[in-house]
N, C-alpha and C. Protein backbone atom coordinates (compact mmCIF):
# COMPACT_ATOMS: atom_id res chain seq x y z
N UNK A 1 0.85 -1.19 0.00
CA UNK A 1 0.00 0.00 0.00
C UNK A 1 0.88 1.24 0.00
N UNK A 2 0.66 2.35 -0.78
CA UNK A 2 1.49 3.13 -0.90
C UNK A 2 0.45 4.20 0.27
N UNK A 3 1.78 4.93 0.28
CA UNK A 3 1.46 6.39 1.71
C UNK A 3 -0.03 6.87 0.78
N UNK A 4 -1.41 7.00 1.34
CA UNK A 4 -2.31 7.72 0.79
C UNK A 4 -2.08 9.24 1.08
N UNK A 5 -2.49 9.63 -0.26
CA UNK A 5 -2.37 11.45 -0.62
C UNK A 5 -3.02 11.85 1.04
N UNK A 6 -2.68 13.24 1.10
CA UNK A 6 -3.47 13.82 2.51
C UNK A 6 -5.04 14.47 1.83
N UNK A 7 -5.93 13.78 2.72
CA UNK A 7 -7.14 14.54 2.09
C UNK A 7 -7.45 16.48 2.30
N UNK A 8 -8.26 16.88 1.84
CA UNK A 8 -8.50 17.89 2.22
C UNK A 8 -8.50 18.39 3.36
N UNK A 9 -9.15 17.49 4.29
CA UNK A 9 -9.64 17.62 5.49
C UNK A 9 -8.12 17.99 6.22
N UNK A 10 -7.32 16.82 6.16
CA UNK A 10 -6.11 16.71 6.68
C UNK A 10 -4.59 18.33 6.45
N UNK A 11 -5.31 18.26 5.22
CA UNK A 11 -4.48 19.87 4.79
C UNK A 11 -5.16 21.17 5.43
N UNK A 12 -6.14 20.97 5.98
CA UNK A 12 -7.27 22.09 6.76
C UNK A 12 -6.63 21.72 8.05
N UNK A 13 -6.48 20.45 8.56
CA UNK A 13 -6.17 20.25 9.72
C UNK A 13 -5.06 20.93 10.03
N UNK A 14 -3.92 20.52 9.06
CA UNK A 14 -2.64 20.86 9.67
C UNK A 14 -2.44 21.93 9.26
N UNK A 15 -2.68 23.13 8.58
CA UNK A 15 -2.74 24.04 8.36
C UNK A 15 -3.06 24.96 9.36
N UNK A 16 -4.33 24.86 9.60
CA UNK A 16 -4.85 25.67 11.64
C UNK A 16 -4.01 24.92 12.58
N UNK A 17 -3.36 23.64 12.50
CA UNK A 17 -2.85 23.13 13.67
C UNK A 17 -1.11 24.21 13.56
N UNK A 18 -0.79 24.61 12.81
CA UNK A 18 0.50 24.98 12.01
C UNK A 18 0.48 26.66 12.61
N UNK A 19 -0.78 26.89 12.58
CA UNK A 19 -1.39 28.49 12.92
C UNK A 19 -1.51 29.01 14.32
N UNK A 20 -2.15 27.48 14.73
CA UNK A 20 -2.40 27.17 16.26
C UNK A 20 -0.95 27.66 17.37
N UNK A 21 0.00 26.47 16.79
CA UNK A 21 1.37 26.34 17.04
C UNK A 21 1.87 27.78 17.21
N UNK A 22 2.18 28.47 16.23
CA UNK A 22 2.76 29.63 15.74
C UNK A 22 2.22 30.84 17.27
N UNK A 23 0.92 30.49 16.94
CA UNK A 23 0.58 31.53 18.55
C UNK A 23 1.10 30.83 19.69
N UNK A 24 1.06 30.18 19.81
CA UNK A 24 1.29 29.28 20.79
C UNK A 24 2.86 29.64 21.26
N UNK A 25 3.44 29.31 20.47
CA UNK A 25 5.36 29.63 20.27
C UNK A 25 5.21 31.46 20.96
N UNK A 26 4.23 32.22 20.20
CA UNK A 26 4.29 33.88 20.75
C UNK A 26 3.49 34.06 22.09
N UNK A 27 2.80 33.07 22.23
CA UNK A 27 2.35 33.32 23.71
C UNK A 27 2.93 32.91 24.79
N UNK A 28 4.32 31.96 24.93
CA UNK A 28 4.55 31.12 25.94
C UNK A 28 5.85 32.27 26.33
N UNK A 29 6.47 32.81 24.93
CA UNK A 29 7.75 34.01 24.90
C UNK A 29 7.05 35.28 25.16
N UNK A 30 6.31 35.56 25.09
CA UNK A 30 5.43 37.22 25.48
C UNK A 30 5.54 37.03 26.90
N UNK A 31 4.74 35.42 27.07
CA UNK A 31 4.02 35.90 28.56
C UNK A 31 5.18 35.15 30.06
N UNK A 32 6.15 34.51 29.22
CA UNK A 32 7.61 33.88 29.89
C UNK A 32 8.39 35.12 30.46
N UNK A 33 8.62 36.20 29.21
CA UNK A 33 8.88 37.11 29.51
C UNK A 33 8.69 38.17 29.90
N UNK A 34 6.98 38.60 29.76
CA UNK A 34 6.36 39.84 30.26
C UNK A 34 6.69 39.00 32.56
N UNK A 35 6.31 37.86 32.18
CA UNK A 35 6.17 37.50 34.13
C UNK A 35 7.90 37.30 34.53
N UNK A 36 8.26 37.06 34.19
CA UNK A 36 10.10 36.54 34.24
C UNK A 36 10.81 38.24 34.62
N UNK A 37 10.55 39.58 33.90
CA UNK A 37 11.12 41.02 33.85
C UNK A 37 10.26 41.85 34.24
N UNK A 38 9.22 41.41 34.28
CA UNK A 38 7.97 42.85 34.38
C UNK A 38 7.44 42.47 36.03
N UNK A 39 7.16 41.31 36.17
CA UNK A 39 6.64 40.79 37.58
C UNK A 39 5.03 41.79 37.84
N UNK A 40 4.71 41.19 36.59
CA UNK A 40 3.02 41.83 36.86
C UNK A 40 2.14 40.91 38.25
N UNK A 41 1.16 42.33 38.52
CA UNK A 41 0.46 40.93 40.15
C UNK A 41 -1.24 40.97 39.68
N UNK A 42 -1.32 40.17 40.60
CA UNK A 42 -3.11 40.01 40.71
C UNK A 42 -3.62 39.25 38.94
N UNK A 43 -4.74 39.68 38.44
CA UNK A 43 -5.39 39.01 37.81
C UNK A 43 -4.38 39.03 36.42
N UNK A 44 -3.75 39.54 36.20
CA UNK A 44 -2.32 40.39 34.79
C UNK A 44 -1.62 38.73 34.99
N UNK A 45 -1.31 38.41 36.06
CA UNK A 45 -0.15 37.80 36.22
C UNK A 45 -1.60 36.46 35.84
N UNK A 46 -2.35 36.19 36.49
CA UNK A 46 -3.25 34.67 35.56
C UNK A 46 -3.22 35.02 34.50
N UNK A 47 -3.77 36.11 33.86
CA UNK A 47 -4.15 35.69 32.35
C UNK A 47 -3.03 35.61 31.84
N UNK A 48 -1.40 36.30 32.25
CA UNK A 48 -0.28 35.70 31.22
C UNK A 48 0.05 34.53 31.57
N UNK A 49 0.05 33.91 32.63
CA UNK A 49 0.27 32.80 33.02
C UNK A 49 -0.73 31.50 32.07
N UNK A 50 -2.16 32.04 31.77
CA UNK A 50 -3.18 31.00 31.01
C UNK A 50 -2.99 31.42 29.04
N UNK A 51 -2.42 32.35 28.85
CA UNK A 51 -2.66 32.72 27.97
C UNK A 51 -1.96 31.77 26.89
N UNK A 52 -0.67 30.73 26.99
CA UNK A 52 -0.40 30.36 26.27
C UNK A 52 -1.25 29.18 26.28
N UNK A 53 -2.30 28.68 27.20
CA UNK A 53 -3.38 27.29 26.95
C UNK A 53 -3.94 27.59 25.95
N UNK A 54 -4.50 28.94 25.46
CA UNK A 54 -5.43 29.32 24.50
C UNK A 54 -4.79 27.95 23.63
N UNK A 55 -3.93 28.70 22.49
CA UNK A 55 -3.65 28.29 21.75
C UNK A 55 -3.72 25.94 21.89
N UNK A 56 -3.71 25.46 22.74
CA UNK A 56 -3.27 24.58 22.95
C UNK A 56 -4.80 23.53 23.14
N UNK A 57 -5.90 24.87 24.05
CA UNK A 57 -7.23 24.05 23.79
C UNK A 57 -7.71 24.59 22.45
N UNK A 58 -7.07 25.14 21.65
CA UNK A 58 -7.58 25.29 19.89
C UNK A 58 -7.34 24.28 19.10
N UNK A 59 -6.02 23.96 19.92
CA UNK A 59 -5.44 22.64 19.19
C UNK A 59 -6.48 21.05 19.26
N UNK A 60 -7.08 20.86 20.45
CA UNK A 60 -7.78 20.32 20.89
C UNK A 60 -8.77 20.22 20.43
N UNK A 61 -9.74 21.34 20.05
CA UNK A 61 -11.06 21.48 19.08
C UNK A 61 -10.78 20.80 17.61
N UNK A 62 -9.73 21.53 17.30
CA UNK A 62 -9.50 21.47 15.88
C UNK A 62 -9.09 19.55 16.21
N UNK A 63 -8.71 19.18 16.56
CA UNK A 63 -8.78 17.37 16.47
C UNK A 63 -10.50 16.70 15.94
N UNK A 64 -11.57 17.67 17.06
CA UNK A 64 -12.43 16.93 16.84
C UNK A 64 -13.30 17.51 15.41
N UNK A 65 -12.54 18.50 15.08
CA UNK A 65 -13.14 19.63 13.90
C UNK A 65 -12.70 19.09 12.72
N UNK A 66 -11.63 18.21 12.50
CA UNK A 66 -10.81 17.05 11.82
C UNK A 66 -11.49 16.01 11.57
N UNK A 67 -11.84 15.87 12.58
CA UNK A 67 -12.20 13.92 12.81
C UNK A 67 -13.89 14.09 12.23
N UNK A 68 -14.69 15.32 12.38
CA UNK A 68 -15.83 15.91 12.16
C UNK A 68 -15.87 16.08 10.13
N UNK A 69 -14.88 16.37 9.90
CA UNK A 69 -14.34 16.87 8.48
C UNK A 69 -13.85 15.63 7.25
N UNK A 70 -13.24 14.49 8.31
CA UNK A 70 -12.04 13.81 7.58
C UNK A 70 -13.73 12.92 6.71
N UNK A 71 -14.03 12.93 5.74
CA UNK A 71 -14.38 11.99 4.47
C UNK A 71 -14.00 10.59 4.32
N UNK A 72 -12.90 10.54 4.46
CA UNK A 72 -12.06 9.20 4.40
C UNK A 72 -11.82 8.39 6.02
N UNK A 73 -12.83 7.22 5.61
CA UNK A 73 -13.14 6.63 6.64
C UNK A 73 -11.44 6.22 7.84
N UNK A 74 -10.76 5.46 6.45
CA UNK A 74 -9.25 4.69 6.89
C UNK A 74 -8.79 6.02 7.76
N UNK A 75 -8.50 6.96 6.88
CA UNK A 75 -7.57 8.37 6.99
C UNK A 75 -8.09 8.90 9.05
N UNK A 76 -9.44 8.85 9.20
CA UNK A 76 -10.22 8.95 10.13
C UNK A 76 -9.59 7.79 11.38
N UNK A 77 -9.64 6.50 11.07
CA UNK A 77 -9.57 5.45 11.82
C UNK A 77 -8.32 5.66 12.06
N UNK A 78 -7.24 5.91 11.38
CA UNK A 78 -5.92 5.68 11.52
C UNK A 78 -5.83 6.64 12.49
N UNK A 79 -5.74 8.22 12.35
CA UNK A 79 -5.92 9.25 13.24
C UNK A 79 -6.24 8.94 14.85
N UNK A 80 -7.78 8.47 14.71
CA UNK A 80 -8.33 8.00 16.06
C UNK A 80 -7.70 7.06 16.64
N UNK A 81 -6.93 6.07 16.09
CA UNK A 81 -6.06 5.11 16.34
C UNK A 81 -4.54 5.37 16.88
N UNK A 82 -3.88 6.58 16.54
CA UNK A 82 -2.96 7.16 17.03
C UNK A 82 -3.25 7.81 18.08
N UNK A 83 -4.63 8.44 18.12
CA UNK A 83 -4.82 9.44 18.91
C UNK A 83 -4.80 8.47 20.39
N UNK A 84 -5.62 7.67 20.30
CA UNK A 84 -5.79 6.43 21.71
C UNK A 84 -5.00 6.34 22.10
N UNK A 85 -3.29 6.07 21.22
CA UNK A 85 -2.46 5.50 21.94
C UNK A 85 -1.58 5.94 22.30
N UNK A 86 -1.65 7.54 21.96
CA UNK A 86 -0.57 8.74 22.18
C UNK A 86 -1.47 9.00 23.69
N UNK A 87 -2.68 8.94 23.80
CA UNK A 87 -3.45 9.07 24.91
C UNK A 87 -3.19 8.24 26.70
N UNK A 88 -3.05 6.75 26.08
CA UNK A 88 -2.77 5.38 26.96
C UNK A 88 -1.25 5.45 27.32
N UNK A 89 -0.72 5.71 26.21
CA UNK A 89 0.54 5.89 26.70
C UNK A 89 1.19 6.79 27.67
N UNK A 90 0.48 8.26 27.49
CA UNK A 90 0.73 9.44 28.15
C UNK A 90 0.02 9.08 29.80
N UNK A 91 -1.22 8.71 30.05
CA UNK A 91 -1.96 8.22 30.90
C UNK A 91 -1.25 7.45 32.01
N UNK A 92 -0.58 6.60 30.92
CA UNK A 92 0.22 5.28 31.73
C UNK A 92 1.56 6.05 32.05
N UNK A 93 2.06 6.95 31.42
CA UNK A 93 3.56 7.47 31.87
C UNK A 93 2.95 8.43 33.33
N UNK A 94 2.26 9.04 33.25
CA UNK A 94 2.33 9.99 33.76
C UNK A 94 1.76 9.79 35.47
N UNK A 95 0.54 8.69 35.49
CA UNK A 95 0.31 7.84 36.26
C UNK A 95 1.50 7.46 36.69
N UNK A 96 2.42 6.61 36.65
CA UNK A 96 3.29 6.11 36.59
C UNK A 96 4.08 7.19 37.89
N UNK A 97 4.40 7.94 36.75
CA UNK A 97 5.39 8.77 37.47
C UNK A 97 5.29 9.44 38.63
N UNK A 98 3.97 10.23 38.84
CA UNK A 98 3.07 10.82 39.80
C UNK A 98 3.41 10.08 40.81
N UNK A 99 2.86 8.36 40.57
CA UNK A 99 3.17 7.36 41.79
C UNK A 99 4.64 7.65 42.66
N UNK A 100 5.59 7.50 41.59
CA UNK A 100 6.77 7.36 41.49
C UNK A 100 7.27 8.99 42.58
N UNK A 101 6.92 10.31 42.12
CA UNK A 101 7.33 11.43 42.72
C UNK A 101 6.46 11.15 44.37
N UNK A 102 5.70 10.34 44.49
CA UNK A 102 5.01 10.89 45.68
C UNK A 102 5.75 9.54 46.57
N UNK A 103 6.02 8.66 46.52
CA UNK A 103 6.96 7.56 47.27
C UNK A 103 8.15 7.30 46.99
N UNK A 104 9.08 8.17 46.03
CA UNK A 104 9.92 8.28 46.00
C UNK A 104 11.31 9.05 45.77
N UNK A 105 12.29 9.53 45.63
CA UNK A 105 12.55 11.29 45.32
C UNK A 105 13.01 10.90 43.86
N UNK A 106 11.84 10.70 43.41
CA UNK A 106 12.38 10.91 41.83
C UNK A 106 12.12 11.98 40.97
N UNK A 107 12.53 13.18 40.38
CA UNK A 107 12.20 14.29 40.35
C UNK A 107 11.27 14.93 39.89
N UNK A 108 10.81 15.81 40.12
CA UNK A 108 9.37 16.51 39.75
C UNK A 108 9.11 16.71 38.42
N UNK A 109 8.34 16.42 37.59
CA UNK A 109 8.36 16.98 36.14
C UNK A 109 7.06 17.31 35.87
N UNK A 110 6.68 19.25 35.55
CA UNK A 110 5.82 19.76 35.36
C UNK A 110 5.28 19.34 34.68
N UNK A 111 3.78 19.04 35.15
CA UNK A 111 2.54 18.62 34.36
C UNK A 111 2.56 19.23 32.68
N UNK A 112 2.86 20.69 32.77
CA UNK A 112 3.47 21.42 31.89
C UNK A 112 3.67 20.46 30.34
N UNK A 113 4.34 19.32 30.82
CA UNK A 113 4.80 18.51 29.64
C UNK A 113 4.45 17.75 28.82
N UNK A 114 3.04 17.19 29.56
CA UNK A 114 2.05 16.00 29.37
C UNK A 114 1.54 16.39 28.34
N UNK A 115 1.20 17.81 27.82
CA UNK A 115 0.41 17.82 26.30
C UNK A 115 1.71 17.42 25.42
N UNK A 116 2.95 18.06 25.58
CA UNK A 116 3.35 18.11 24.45
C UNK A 116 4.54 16.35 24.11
N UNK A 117 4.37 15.85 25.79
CA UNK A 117 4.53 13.94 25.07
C UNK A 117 3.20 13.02 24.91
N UNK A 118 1.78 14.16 25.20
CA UNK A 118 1.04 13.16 24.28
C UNK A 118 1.85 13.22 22.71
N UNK A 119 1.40 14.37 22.29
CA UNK A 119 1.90 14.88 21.02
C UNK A 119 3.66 13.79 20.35
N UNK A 120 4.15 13.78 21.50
CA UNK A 120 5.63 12.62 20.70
C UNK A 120 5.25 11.41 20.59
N UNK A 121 3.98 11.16 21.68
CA UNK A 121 3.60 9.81 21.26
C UNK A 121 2.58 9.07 20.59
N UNK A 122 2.21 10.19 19.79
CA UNK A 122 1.05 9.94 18.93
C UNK A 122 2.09 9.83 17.87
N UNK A 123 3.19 10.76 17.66
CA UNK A 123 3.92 10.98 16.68
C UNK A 123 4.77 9.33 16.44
N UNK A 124 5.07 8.81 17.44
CA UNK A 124 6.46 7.70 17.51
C UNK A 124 4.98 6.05 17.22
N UNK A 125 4.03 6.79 17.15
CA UNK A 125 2.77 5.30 17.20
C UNK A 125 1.99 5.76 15.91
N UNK A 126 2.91 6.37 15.11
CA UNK A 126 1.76 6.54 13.99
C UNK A 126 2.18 5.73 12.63
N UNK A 127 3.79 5.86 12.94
CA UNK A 127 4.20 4.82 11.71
C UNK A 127 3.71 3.08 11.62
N UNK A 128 4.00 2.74 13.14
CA UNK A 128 3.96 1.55 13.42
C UNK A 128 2.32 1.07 12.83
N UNK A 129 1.53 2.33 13.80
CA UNK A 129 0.27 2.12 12.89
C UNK A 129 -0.60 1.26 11.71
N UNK A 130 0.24 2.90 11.25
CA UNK A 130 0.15 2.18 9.11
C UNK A 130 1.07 1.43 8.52
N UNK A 131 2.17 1.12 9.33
CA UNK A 131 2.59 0.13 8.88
C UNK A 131 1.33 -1.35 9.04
N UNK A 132 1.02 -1.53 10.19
CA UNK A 132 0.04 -2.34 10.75
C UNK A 132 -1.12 -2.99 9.12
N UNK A 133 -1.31 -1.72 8.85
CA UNK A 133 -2.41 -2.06 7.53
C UNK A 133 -1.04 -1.70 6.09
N UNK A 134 -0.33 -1.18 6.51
CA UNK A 134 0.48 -2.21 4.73
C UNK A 134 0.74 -3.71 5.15
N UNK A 135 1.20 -4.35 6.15
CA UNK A 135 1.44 -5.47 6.15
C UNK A 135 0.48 -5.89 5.82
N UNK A 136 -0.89 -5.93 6.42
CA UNK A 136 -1.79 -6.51 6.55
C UNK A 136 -2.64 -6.86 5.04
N UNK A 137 -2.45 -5.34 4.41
CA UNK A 137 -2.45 -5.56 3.35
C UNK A 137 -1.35 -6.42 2.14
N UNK A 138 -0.23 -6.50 2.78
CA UNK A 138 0.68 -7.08 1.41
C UNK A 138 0.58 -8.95 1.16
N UNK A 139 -0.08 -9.43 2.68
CA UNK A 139 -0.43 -10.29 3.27
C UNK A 139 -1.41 -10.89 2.08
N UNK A 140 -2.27 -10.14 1.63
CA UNK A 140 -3.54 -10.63 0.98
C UNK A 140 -3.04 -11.12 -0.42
C-alpha cells in the first residue's frame, strides 16, 4: 500500500494546527517574559500565566473539527487510532510517574509537559500504525 495522498480535510487540519502552534510559540515568549522582567500581580499575572493554553485548547477542538471533516473513513480510523495510543501511553507514563514522585525522590516533572509527550507519542505510534495495515495488506 502506498502512503495515501493527505485529504482535504487533513491539509485544513494541519494548516490551523501549524497556525495554532505559531501563537502558541508567541504566547509562551510574550508571557515567559512579560512575568520573568515585568513581575506583573493580581489578575495580569493569571491571564499571562493562562494565555499560552489558548492556543493549545484550539489545538484540541480542531482534532475533533478534523475527525468531524475527515471523508475518508481509513484516513479517520488511523488518526483515532494514534490518537488512543498517544493518549494510553501518556496516561500510563504519567500515572506512573506521579506514583513514582510521591513515594519516592524521583524528580518533579511539570505537568506542563504531558500535552506536548502526548503529542511525541502519537507521533512515535503513527508509523507503526500504518505500517500495521500495509502489512496486513501485502499479506492478501
Amino acid at each position: 500500500m502506498k502512503c495515501s495522498p493527505k485529504t482535504q480535510a487533513m491539509k485544513r487540519y494541519q494548516t490551523r494546527n501549524g497556525i495554532a502552534m505559531g501563537f502558541y510559540v508567541a504566547a509562551i515568549l510574550a508571557s515567559t517574559y512579560a512575568l520573568r522582567h515585568h513581575h506583573p500581580g493580581g489578575i495580569l499575572t493569571v491571564l499571562l500565566a493562562v494565555l499560552p493554553s489558548v492556543p493549545i485548547v484550539y489545538t484540541i477542538l480542531l482534532m475533533g473539527l478534523y475527525l468531524r471533516q475527515e471523508r475518508d473513513e481509513f484516513q479517520r480510523s488511523v488518526f483515532q487510532q494514534c490518537l488512543l495510543w498517544g493518549m494510553g501511553i501518556t496516561l500510563a507514563l504519567t500515572s506512573v510517574w506521579g506514583l513514582l514522585e510521591m513515594f519516592t525522590s524521583i524528580p518533579h516533572v511539570p505537568i506542563f509537559f504531558t500535552f506536548p509527550a502526548f503529542w511525541f507519542f502519537v507521533g512515535v505510534c503513527t508509523p507503526f500504525i500504518r505500517r500495521q495495515y500495509r502489512s496486513s495488506e501485502a499479506d492478501e
